[in-house]
C-alpha atoms as a PDB file:
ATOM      1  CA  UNK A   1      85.539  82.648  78.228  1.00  0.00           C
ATOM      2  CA  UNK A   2      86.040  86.243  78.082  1.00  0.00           C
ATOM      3  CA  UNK A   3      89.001  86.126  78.956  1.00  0.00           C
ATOM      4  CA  UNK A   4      90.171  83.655  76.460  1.00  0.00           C
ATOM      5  CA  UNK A   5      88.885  85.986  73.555  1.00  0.00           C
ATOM      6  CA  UNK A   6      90.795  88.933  74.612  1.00  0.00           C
ATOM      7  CA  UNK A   7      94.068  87.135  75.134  1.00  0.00           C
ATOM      8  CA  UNK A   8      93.129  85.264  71.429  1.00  0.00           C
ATOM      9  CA  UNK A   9      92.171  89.141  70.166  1.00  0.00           C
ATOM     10  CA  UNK A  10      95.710  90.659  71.920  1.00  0.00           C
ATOM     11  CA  UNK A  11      97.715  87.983  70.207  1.00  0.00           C
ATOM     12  CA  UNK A  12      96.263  88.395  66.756  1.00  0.00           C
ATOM     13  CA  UNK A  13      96.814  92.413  67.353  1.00  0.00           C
ATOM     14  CA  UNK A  14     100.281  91.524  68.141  1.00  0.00           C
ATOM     15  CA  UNK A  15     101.011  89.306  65.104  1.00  0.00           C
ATOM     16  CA  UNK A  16      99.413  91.759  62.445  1.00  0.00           C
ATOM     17  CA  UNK A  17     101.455  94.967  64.064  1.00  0.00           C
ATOM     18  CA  UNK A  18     104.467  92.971  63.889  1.00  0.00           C
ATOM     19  CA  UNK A  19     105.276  93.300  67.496  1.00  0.00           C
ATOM     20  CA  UNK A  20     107.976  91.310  69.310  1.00  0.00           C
ATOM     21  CA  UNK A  21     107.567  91.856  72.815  1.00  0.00           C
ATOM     22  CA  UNK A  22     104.627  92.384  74.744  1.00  0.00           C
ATOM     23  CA  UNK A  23     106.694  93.825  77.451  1.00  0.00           C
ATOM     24  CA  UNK A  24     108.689  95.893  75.369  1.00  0.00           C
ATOM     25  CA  UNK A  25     105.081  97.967  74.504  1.00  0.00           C
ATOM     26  CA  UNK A  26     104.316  97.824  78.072  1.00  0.00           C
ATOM     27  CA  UNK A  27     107.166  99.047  78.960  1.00  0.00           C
ATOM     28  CA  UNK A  28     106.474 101.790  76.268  1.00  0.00           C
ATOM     29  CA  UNK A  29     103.026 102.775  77.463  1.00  0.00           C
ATOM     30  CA  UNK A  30     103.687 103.155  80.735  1.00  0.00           C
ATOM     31  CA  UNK A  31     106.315 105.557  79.479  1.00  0.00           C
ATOM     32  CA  UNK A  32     104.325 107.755  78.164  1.00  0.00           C
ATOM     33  CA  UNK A  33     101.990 107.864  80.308  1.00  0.00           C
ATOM     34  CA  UNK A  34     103.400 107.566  83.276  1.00  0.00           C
ATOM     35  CA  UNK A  35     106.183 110.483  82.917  1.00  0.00           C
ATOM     36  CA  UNK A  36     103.773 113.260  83.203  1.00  0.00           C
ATOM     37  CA  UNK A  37     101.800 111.520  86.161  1.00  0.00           C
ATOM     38  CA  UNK A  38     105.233 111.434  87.673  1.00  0.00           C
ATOM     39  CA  UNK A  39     105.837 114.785  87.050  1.00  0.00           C
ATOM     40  CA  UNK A  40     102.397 116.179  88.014  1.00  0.00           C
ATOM     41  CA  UNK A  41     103.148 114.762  91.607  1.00  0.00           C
ATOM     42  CA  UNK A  42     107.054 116.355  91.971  1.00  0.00           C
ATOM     43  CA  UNK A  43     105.155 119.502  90.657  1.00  0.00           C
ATOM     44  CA  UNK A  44     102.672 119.485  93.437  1.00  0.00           C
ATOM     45  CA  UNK A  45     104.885 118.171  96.060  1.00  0.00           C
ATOM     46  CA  UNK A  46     108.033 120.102  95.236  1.00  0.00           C
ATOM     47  CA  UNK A  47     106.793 123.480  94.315  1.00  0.00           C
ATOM     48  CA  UNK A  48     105.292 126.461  95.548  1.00  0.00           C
ATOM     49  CA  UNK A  49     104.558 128.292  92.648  1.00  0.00           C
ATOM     50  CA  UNK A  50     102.608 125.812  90.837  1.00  0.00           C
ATOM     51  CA  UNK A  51      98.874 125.957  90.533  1.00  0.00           C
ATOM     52  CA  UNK A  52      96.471 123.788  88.770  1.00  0.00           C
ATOM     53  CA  UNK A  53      96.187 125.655  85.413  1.00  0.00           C
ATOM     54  CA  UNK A  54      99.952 125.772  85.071  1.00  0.00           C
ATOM     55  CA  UNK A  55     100.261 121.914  86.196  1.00  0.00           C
ATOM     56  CA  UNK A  56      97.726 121.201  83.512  1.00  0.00           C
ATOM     57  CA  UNK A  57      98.929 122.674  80.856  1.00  0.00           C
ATOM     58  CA  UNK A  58     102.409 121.042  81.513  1.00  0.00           C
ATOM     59  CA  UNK A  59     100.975 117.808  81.303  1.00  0.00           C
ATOM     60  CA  UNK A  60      99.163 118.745  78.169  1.00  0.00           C
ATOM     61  CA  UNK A  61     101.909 120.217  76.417  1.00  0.00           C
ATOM     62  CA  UNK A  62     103.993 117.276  78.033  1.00  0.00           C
ATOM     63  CA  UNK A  63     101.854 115.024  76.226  1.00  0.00           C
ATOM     64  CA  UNK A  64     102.314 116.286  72.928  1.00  0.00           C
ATOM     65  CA  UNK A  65     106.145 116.459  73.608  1.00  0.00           C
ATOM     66  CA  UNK A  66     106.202 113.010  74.524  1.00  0.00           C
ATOM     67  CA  UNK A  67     103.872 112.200  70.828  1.00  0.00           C
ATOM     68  CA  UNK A  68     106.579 114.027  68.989  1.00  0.00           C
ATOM     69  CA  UNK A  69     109.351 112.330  70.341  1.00  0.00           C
ATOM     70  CA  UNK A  70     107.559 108.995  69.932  1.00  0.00           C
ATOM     71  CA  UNK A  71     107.178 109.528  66.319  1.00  0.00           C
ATOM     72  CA  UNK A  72     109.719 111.739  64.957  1.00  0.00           C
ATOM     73  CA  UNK A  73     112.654 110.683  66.691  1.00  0.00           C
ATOM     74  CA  UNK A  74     115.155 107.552  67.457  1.00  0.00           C
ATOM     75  CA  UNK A  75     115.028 107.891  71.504  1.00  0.00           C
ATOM     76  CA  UNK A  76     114.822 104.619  72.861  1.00  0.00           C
ATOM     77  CA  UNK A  77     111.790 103.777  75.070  1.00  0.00           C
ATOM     78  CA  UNK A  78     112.923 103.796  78.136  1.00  0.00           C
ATOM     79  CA  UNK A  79     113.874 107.250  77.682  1.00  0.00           C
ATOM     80  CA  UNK A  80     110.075 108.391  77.647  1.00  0.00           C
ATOM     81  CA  UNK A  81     109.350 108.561  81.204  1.00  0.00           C
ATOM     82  CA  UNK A  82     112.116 110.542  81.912  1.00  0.00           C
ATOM     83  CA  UNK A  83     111.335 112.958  79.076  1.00  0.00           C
ATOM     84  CA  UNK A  84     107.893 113.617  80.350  1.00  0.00           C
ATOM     85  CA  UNK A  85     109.041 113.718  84.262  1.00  0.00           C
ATOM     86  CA  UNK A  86     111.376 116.692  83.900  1.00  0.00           C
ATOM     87  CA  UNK A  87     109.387 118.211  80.676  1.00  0.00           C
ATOM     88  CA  UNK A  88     106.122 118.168  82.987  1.00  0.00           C
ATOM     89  CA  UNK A  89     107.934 119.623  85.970  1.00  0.00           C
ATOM     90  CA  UNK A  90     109.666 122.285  83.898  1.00  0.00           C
ATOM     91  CA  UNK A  91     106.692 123.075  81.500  1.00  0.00           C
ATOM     92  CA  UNK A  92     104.384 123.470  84.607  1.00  0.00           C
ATOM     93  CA  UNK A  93     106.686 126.088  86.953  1.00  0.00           C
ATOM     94  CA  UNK A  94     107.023 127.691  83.400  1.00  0.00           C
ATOM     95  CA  UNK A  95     103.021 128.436  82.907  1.00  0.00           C
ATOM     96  CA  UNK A  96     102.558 128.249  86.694  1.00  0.00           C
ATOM     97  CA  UNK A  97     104.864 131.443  86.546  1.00  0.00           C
ATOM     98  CA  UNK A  98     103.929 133.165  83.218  1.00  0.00           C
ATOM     99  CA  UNK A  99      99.948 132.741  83.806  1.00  0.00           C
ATOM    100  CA  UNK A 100      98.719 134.525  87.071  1.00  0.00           C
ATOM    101  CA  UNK A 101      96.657 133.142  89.977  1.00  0.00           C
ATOM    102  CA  UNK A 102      95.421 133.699  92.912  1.00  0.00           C
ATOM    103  CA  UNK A 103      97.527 131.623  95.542  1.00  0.00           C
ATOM    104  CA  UNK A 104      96.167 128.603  96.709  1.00  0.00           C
ATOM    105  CA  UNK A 105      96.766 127.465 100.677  1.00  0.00           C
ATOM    106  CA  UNK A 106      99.184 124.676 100.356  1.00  0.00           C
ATOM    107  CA  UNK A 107      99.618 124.018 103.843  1.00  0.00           C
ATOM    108  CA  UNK A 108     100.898 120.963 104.823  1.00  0.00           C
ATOM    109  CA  UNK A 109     100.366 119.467 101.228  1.00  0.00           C
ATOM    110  CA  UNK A 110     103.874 120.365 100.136  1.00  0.00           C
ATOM    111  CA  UNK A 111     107.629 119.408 101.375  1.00  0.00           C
ATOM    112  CA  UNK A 112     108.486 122.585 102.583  1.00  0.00           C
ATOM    113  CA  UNK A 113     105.231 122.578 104.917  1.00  0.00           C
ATOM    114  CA  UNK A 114     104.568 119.146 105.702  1.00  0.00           C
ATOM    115  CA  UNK A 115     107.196 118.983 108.684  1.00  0.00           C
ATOM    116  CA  UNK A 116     107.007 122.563 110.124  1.00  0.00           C
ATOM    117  CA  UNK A 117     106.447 122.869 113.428  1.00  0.00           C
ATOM    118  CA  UNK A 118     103.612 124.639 114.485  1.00  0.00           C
END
């Protein structure tokens, strides 16, 4: 029964916003969101430099990046993910490197140590 609500309460949602495709917003969400997920993990696994507050505020800013192109701009959705993937990698080695921090031991949770011999 619960069930059948939210799929009734989804479809009237979809009919008053005027939307055509249900996989066409999915598509868009997962965009979004998942573009500075992405680039959160390359961050961590690709860099040395990074640390947490730099990381974080990558993703932040990358989410506010991501709201501006949404809304002020004609990119097409499937753009979005790669927008925030390289504007989350970018933006975090940026603050990683402009903010100071103590260095964290990354050993064996990067690329560069994972396959070292020891």
């Amino acid at each position: 029964m619960l069930t059948g609500v939210f799929g009734t309460a989804v479809a009237l949602i979809m009919a008053s916003y005027e939307i055509k495709s249900l996989m066409d917003q999915f598509t868009k969400i997962i965009g979004l969101f998942g573009g500075g997920l992405a680039g959160l993990f390359l961050l961590g696994a690709f860099s040395r430099r990074a640390h947490s507050t730099g990381a974080l505020l990558g993703a932040l800013t990358t989410t506010a990046i991501l709201f501006c192109v949404q809304r002020f701009t004609d990119v097409h959705f499937f753009l979005y993910g790669t927008i925030g993937l390289f504007s989350c990698c970018i933006l975090g080695v940026v603050f990683s490197l402009l903010i100071p921090a103590a260095p964290p031991n990354i050993e064996g949770l990067t690329v560069y140590s994972l396959f070292r011999k020891k």
